[in-house]
N, C-alpha and C. Protein backbone atom coordinates (compact mmCIF):
# COMPACT_ATOMS: atom_id res chain seq x y z
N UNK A 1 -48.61 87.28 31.44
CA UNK A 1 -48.96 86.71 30.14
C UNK A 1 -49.62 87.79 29.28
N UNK A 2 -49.06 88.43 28.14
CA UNK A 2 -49.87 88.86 27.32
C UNK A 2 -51.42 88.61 26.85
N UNK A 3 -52.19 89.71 26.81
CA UNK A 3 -53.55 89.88 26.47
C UNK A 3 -53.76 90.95 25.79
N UNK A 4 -54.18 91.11 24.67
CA UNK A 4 -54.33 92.47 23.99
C UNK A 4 -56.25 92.62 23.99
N UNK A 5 -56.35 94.04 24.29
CA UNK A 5 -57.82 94.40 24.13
C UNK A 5 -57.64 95.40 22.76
N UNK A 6 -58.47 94.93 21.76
CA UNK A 6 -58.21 96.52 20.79
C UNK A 6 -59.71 96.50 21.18
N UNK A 7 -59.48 98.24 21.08
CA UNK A 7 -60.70 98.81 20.65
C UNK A 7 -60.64 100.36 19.70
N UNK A 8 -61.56 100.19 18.77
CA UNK A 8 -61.96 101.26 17.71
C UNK A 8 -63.37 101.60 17.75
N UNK A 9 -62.58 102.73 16.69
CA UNK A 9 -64.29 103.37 16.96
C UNK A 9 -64.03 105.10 16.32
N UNK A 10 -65.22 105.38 15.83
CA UNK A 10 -64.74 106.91 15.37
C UNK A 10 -64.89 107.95 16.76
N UNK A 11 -64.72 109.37 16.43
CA UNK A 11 -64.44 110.25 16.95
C UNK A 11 -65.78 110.24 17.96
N UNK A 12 -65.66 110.47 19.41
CA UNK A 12 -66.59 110.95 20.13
C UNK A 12 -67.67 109.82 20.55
N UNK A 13 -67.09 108.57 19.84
CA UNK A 13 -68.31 107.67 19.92
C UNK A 13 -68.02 106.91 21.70
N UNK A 14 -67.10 107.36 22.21
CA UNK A 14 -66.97 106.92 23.86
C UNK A 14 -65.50 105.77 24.04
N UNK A 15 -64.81 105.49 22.57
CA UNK A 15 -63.93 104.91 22.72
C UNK A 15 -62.47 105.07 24.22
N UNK A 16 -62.33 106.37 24.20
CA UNK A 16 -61.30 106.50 24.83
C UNK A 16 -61.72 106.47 26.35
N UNK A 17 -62.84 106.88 26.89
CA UNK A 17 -63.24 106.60 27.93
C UNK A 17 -63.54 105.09 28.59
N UNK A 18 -63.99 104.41 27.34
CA UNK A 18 -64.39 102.95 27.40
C UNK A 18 -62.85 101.83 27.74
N UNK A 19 -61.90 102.76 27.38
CA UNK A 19 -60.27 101.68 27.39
C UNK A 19 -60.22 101.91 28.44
N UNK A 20 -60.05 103.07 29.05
CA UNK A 20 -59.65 103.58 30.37
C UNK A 20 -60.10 102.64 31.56
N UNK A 21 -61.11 103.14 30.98
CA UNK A 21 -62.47 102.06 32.38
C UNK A 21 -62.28 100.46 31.90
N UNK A 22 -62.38 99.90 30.95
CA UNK A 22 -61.93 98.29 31.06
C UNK A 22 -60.41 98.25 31.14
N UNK A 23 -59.66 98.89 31.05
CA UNK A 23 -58.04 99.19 31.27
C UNK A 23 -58.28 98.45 33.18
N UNK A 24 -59.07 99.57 33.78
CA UNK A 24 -58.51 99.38 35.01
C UNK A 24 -59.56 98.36 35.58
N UNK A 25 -60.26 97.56 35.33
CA UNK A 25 -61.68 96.76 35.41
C UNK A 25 -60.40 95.30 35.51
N UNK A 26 -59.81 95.30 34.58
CA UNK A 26 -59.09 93.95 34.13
C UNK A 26 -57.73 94.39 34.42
N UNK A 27 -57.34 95.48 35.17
CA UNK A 27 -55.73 95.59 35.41
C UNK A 27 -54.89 95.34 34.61
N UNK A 28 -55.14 96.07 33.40
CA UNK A 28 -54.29 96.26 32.12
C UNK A 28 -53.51 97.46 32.07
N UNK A 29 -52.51 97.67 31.17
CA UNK A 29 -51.95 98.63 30.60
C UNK A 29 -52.65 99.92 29.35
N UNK A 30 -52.64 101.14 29.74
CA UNK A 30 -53.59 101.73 28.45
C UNK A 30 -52.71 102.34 27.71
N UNK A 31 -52.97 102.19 26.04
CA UNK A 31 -52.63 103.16 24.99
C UNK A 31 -53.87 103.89 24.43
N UNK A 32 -54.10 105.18 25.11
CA UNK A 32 -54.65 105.93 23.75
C UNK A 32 -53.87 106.28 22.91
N UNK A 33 -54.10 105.31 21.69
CA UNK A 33 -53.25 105.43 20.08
C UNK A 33 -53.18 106.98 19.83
N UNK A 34 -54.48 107.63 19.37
CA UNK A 34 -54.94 108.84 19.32
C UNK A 34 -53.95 110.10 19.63
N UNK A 35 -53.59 109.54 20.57
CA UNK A 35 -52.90 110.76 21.57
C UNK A 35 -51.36 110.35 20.67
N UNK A 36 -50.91 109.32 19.99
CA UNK A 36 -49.56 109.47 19.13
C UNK A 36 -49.93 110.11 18.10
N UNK A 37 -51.16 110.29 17.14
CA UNK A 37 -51.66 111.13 15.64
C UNK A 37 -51.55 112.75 16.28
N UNK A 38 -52.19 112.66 17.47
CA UNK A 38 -51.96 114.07 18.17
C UNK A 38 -50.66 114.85 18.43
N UNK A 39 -49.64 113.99 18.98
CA UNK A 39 -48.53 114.68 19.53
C UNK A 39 -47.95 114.94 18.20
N UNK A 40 -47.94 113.80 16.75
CA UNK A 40 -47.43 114.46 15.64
C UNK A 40 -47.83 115.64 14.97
N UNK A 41 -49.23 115.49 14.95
CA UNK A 41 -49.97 116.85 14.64
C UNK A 41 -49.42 117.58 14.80
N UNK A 42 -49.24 117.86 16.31
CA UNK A 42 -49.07 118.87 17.28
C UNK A 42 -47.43 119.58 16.96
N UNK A 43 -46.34 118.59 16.54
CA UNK A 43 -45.14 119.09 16.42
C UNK A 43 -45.13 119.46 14.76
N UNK A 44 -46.08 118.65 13.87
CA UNK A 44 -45.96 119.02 12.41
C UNK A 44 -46.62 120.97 12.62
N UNK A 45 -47.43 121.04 13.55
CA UNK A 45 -48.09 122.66 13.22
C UNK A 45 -47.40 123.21 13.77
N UNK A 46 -46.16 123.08 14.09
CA UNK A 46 -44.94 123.96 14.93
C UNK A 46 -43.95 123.47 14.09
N UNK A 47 -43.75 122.97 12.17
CA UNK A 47 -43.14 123.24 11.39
C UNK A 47 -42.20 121.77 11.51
N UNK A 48 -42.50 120.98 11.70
CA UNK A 48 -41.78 119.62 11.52
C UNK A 48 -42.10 118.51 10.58
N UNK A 49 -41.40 118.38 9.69
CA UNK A 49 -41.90 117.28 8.51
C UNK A 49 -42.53 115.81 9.39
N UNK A 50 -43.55 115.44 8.91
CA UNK A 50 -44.03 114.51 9.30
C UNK A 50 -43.73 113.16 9.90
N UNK A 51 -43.09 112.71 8.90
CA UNK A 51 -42.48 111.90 9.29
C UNK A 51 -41.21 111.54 10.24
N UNK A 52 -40.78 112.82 10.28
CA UNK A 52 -39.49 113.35 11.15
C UNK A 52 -40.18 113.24 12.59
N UNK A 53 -41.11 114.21 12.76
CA UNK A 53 -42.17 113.81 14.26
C UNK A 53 -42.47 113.07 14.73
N UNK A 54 -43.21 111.78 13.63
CA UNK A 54 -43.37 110.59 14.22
C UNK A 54 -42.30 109.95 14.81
N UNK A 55 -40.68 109.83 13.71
CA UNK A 55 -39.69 109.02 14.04
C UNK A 55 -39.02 109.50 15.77
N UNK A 56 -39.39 111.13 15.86
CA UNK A 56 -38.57 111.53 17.06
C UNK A 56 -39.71 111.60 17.85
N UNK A 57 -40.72 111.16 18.20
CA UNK A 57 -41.79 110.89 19.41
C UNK A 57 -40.81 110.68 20.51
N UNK A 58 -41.81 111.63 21.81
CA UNK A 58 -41.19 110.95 22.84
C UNK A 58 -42.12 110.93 23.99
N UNK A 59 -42.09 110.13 24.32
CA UNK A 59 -43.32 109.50 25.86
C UNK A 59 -44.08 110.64 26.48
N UNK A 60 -43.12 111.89 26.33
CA UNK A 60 -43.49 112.64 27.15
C UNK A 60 -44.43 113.79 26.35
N UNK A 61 -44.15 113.59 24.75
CA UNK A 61 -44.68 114.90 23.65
C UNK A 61 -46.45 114.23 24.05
N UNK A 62 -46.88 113.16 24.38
CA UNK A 62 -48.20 112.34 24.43
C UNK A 62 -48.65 113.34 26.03
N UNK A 63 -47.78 114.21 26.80
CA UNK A 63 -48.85 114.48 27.95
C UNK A 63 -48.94 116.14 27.54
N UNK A 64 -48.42 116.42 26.70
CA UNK A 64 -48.91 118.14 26.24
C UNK A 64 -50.32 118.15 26.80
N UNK A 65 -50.61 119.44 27.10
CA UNK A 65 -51.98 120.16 27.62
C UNK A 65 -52.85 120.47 25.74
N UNK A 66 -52.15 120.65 24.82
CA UNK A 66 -52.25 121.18 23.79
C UNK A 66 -52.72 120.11 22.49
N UNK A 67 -52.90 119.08 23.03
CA UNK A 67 -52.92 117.83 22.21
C UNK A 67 -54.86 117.73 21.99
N UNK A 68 -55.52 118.32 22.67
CA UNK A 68 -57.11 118.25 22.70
C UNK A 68 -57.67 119.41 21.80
N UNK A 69 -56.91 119.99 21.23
CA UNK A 69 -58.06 121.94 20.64
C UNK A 69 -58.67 120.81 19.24
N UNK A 70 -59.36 120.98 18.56
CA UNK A 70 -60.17 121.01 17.50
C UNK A 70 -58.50 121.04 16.63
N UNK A 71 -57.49 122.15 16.23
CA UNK A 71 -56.46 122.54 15.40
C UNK A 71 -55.83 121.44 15.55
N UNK A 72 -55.66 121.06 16.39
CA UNK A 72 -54.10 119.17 16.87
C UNK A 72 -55.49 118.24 16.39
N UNK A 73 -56.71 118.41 16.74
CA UNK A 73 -57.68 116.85 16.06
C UNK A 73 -57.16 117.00 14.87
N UNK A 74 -57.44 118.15 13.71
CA UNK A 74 -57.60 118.09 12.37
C UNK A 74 -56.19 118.01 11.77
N UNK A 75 -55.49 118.48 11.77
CA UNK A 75 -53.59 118.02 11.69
C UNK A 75 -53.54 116.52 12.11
N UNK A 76 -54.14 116.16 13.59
CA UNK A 76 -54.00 114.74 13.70
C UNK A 76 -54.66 113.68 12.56
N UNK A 77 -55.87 113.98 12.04
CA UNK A 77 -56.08 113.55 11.24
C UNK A 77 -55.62 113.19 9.98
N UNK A 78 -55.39 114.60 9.38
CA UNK A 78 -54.50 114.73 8.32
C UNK A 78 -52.65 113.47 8.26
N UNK A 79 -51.94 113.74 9.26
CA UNK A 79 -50.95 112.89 9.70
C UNK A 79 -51.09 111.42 9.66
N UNK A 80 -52.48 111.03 10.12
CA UNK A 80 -52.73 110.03 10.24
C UNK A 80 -53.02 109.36 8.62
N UNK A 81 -53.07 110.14 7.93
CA UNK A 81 -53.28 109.10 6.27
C UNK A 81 -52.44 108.86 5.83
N UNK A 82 -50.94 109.33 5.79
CA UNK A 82 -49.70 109.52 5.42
C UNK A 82 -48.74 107.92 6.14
N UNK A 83 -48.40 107.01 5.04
CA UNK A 83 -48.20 105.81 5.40
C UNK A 83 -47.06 105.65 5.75
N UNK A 84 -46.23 107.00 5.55
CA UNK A 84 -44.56 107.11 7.00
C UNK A 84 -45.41 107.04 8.02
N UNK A 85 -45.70 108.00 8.54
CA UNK A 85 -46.24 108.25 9.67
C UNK A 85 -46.67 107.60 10.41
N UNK A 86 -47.61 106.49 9.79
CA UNK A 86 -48.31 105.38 10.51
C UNK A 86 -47.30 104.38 10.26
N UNK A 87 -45.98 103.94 9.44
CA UNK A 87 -45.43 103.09 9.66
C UNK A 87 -44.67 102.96 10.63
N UNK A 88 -43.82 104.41 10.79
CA UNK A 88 -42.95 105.30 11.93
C UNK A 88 -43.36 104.17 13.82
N UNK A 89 -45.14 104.99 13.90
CA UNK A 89 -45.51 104.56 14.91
C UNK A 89 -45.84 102.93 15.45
N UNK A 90 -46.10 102.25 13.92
CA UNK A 90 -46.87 101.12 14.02
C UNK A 90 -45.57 99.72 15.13
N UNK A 91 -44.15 99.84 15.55
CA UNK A 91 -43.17 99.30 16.16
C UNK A 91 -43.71 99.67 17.80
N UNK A 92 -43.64 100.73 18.12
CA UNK A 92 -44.53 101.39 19.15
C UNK A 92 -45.20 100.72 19.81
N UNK A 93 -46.91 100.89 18.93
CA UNK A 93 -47.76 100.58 19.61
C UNK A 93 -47.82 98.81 19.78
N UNK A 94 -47.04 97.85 18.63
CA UNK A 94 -47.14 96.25 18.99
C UNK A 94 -46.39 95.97 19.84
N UNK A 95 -45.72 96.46 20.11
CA UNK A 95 -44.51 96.40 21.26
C UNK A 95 -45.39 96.61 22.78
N UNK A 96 -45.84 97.70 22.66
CA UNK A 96 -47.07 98.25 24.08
C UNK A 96 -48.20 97.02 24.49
N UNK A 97 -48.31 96.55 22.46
CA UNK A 97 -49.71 95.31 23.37
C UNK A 97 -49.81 94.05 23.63
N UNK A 98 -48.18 93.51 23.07
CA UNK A 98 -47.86 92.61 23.58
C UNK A 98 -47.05 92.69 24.78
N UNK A 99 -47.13 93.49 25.43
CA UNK A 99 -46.40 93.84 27.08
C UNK A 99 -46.78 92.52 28.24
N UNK A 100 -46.23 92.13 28.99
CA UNK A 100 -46.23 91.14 29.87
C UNK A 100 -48.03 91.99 30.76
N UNK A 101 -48.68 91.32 31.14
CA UNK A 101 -49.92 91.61 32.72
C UNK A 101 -51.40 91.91 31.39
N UNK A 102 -51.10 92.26 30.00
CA UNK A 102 -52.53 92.66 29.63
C UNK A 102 -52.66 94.10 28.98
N UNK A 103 -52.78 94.34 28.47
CA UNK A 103 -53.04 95.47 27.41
C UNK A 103 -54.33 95.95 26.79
N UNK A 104 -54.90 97.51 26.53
CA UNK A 104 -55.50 97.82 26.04
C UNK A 104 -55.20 98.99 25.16
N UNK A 105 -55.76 98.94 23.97
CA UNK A 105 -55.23 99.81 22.52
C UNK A 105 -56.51 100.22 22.27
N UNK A 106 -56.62 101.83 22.16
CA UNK A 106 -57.72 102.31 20.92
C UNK A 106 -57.67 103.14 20.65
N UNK A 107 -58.56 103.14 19.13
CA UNK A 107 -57.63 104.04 17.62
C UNK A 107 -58.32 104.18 16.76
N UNK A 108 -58.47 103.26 15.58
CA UNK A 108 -59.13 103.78 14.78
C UNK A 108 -58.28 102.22 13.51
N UNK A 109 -57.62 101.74 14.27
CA UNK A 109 -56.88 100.63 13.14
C UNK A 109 -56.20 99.27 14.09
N UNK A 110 -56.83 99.48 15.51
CA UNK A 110 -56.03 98.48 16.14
C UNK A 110 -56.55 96.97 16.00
N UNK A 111 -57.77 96.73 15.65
CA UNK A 111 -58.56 95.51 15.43
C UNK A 111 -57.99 95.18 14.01
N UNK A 112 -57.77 95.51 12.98
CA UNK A 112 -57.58 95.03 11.31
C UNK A 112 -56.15 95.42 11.06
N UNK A 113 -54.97 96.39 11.81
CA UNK A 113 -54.10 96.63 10.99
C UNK A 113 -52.99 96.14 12.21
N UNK A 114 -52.57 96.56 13.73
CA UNK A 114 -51.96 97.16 14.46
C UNK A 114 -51.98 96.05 14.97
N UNK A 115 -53.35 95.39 15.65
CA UNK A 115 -52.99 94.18 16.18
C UNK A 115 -54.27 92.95 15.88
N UNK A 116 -54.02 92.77 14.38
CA UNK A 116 -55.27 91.71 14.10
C UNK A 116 -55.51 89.94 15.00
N UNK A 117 -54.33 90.10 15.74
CA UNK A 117 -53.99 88.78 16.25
C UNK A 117 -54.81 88.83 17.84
N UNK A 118 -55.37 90.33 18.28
CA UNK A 118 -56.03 90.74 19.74
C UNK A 118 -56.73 89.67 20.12
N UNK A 119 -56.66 89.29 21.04
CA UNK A 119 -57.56 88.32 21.52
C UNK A 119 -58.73 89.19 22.35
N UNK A 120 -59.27 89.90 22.29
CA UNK A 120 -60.50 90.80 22.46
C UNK A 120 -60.79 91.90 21.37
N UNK A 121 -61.58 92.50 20.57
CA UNK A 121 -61.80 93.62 19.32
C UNK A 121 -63.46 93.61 19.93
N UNK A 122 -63.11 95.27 20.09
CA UNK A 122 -64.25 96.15 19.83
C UNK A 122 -64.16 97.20 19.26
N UNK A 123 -65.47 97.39 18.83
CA UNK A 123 -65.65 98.21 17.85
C UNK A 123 -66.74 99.24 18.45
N UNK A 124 -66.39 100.06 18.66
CA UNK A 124 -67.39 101.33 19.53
C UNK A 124 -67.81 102.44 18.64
N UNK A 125 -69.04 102.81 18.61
CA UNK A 125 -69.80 103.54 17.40
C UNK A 125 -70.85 104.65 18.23
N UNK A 126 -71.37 105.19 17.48
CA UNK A 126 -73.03 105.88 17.80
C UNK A 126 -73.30 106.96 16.75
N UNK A 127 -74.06 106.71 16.57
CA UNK A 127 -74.69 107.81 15.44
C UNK A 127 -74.16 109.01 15.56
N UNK A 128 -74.20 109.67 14.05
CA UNK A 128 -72.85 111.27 13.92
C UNK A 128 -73.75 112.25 14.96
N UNK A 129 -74.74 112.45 15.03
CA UNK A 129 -75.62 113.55 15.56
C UNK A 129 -75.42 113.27 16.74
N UNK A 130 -75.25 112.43 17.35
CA UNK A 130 -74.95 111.68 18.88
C UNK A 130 -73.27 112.34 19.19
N UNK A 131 -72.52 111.79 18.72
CA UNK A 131 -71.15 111.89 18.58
C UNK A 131 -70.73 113.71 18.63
N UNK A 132 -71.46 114.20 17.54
CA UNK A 132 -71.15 115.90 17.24
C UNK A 132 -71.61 116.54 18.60
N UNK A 133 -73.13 116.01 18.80
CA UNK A 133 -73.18 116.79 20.53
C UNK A 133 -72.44 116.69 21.22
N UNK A 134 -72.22 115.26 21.52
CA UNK A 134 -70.64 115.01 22.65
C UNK A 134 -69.54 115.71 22.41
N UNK A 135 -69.21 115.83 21.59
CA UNK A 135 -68.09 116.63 21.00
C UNK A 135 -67.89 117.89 21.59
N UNK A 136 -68.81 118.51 20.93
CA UNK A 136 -69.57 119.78 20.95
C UNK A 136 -69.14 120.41 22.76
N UNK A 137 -70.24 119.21 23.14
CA UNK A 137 -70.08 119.94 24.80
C UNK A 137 -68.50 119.91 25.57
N UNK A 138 -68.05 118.81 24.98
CA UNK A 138 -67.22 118.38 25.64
C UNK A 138 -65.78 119.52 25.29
N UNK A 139 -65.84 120.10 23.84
CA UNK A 139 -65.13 121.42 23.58
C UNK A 139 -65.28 122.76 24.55
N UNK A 140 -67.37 122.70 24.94
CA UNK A 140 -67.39 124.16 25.28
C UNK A 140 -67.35 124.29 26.95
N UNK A 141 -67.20 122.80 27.67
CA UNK A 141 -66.91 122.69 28.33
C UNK A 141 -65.35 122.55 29.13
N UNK A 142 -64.70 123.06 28.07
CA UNK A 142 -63.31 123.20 27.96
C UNK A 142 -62.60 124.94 27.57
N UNK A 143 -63.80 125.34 27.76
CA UNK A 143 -63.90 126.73 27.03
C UNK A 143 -63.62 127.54 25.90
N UNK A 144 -63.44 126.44 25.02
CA UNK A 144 -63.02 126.77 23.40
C UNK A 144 -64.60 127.57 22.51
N UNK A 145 -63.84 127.95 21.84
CA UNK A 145 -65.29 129.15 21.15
C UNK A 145 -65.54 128.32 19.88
N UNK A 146 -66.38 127.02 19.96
CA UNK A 146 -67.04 126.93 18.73
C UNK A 146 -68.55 126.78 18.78
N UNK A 147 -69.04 126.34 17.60
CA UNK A 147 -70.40 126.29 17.31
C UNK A 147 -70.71 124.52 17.32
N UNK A 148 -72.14 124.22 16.99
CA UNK A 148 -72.64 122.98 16.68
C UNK A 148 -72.12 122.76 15.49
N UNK A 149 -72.28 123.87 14.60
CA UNK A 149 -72.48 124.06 12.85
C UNK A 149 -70.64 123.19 12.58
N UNK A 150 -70.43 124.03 13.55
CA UNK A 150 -68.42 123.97 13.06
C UNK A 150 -68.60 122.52 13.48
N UNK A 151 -68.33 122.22 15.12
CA UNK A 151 -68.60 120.86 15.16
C UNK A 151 -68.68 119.70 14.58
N UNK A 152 -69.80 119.67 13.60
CA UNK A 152 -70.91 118.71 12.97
C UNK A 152 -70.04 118.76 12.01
N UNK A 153 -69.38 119.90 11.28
CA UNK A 153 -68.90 119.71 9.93
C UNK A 153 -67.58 119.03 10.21
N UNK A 154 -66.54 119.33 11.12
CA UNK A 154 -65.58 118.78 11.48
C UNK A 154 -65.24 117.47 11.46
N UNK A 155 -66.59 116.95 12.20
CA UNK A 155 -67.00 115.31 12.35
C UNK A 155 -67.02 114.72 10.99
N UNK A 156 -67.74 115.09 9.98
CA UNK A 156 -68.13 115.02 9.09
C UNK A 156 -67.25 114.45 8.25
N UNK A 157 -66.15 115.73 8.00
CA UNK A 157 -65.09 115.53 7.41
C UNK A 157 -64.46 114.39 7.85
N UNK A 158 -64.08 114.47 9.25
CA UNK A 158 -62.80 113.59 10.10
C UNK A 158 -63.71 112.07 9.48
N UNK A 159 -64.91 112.17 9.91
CA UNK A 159 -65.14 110.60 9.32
C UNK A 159 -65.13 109.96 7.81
N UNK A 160 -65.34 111.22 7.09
CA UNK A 160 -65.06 110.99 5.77
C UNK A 160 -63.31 110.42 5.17
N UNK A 161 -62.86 111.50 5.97
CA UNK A 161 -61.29 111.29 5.99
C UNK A 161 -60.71 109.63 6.06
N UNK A 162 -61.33 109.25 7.67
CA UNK A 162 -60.73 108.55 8.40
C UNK A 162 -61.49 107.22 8.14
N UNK A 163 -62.57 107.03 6.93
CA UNK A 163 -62.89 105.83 6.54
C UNK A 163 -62.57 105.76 4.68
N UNK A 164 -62.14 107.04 4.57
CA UNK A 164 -61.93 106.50 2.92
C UNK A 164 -60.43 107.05 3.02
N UNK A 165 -59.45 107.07 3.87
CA UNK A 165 -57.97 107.11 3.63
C UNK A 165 -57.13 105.41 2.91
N UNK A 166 -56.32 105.57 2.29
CA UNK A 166 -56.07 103.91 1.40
C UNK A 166 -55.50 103.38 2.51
N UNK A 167 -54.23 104.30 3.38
CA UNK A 167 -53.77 103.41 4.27
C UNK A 167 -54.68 103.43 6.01
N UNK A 168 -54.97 101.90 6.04
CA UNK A 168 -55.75 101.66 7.45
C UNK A 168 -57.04 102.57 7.72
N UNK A 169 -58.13 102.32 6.70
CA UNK A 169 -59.26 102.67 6.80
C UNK A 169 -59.68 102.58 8.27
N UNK A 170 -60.70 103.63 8.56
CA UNK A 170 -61.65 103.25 9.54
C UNK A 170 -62.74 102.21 9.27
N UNK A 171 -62.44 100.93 9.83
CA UNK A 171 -63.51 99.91 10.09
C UNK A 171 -63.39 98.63 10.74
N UNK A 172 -64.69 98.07 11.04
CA UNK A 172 -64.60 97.31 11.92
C UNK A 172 -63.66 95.60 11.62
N UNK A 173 -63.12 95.65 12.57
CA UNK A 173 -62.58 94.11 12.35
C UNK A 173 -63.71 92.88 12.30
N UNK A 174 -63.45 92.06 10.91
CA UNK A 174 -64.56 91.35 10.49
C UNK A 174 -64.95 90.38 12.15
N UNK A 175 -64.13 90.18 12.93
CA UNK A 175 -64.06 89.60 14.28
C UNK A 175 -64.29 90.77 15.34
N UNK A 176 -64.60 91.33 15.10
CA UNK A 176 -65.12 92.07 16.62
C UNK A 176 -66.27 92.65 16.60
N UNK A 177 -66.66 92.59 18.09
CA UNK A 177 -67.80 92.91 18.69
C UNK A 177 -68.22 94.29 18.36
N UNK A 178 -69.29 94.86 18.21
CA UNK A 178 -69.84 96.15 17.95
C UNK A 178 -70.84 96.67 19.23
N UNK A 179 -69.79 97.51 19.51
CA UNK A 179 -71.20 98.34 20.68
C UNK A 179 -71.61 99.66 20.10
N UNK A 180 -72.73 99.99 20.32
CA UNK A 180 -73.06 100.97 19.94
C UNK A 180 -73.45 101.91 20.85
N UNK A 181 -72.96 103.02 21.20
CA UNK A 181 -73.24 103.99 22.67
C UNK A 181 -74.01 104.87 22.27
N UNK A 182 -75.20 105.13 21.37
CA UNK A 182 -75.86 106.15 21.15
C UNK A 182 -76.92 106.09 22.15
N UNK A 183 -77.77 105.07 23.12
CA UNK A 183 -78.24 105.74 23.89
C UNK A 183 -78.35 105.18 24.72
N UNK A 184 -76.93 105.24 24.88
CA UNK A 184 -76.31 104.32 26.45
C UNK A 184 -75.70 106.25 27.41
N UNK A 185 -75.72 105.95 28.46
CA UNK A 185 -74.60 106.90 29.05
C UNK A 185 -73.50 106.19 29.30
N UNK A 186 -72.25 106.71 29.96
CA UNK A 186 -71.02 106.74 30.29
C UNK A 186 -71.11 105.17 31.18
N UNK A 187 -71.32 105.11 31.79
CA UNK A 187 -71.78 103.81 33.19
C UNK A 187 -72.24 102.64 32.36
N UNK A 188 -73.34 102.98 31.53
CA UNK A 188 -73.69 101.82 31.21
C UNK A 188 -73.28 101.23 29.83
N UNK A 189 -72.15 101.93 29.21
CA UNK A 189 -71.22 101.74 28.00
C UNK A 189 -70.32 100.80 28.31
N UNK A 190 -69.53 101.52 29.79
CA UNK A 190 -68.57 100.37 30.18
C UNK A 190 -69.20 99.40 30.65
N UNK A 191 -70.02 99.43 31.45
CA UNK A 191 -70.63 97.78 31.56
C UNK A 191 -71.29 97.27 30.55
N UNK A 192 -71.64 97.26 29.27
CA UNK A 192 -71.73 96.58 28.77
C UNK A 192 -70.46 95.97 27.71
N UNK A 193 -69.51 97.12 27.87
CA UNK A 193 -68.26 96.82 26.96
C UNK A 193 -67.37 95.81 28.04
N UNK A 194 -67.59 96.09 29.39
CA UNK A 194 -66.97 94.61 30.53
C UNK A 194 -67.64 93.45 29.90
N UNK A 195 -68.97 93.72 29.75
CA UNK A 195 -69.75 91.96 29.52
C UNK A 195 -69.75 91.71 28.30
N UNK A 196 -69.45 92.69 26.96
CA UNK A 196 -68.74 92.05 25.92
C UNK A 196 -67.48 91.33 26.23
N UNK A 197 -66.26 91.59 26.74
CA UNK A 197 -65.21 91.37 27.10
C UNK A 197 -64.97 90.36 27.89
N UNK A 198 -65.64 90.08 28.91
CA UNK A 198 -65.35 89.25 30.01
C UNK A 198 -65.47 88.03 29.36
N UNK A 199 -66.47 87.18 28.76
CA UNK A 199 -66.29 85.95 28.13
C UNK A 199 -65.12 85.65 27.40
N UNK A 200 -64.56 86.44 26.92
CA UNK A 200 -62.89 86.13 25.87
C UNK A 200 -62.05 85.87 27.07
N UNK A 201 -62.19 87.35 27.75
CA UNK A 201 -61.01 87.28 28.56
C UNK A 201 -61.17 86.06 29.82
N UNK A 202 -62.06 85.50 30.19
CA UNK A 202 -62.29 84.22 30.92
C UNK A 202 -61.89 84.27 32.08
């Protein structure tokens, strides 16, 4: 029986970790959305019209090693305002969350645009200064050469971007739950995003 979980949330705020872990909590299916703005990115900065990328996606352009640098976030971003692009994908991902056993989606538009009908919406947040550290480490722990300064401004932008773009703003679905992970850790994000969840899902 179909079950859709959306969850949103801006950059770094613990979204994609949080699907994963209630993904396999409730024996669902996972889409990180994210990782489709990425793989277009990723083929538009290797000279492919946009919309052409999105239309020729393929299952497999989503496991590139190359889809995480800071250069595929900000292209992903960019891609992502462009209303081919997001129309291209938007068959995709409703197709994925209405799948037979249970589904989980998160993005940045799956609660208000992608799948307003979810019978679970969260909305996952934490303050920018919170978010830019995570970021931050989580780059130089990957061994990429940036700064806080670069970081912080990056964020900055991407959230500026990704809440005042016309098509599929970043924001919360007037129906969903808001967690906020700024001074939660990893452990105690997903359990509290299970015990948001668990009452819907019954």
């Amino acid at each position: 029986m179909p079950f859709t979980i959306a969850i949103d949330g801006p950059a770094a705020a613990g979204k994609g970790t949080i699907s994963k872990a209630v993904a396999a909590h409730f024996g669902f299916a996972h889409l990180d959305t994210g990782l489709l703005y990425r793989a277009v990115g990723r083929r538009v900065l290797d000279g492919a019209p946009p919309v052409d990328a999105a239309r020729s996606l393929r299952p497999e352009d989503l496991e590139a090693d190359s889809l995480r640098t800071p250069e595929v976030a900000r292209a992903a971003s960019r891609v992502a305002a462009l209303a081919g692009v997001r129309a291209a994908l938007l068959g995709f991902q409703r197709t994925f969350a209405r799948r037979e056993g249970g589904a989980v989606l998160d993005g940045r538009d799956i609660g208000t645009v992608i799948c307003p009908e979810a019978e679970a919406k969260l909305f996952v947040t934490a303050r920018p200064e919170v978010r830019a550290d995570r970021r931050y480490l989580e780059l130089k722990g990957k061994g990429l050469e940036v700064t806080r300064e670069q970081v912080i401004a990056d964020m900055r932008e991407r959230d500026a971007r990704d809440a005042g773009r016309s098509q599929s703003p970043l924001r919360p679905a007037p129906d969903a739950m808001v967690l906020d992970t700024s001074g939660l850790d990893l452990g105690q994000a997903v359990v509290e995003a299970i015990r948001l969840i668990g009452p819907v899902r019954g």
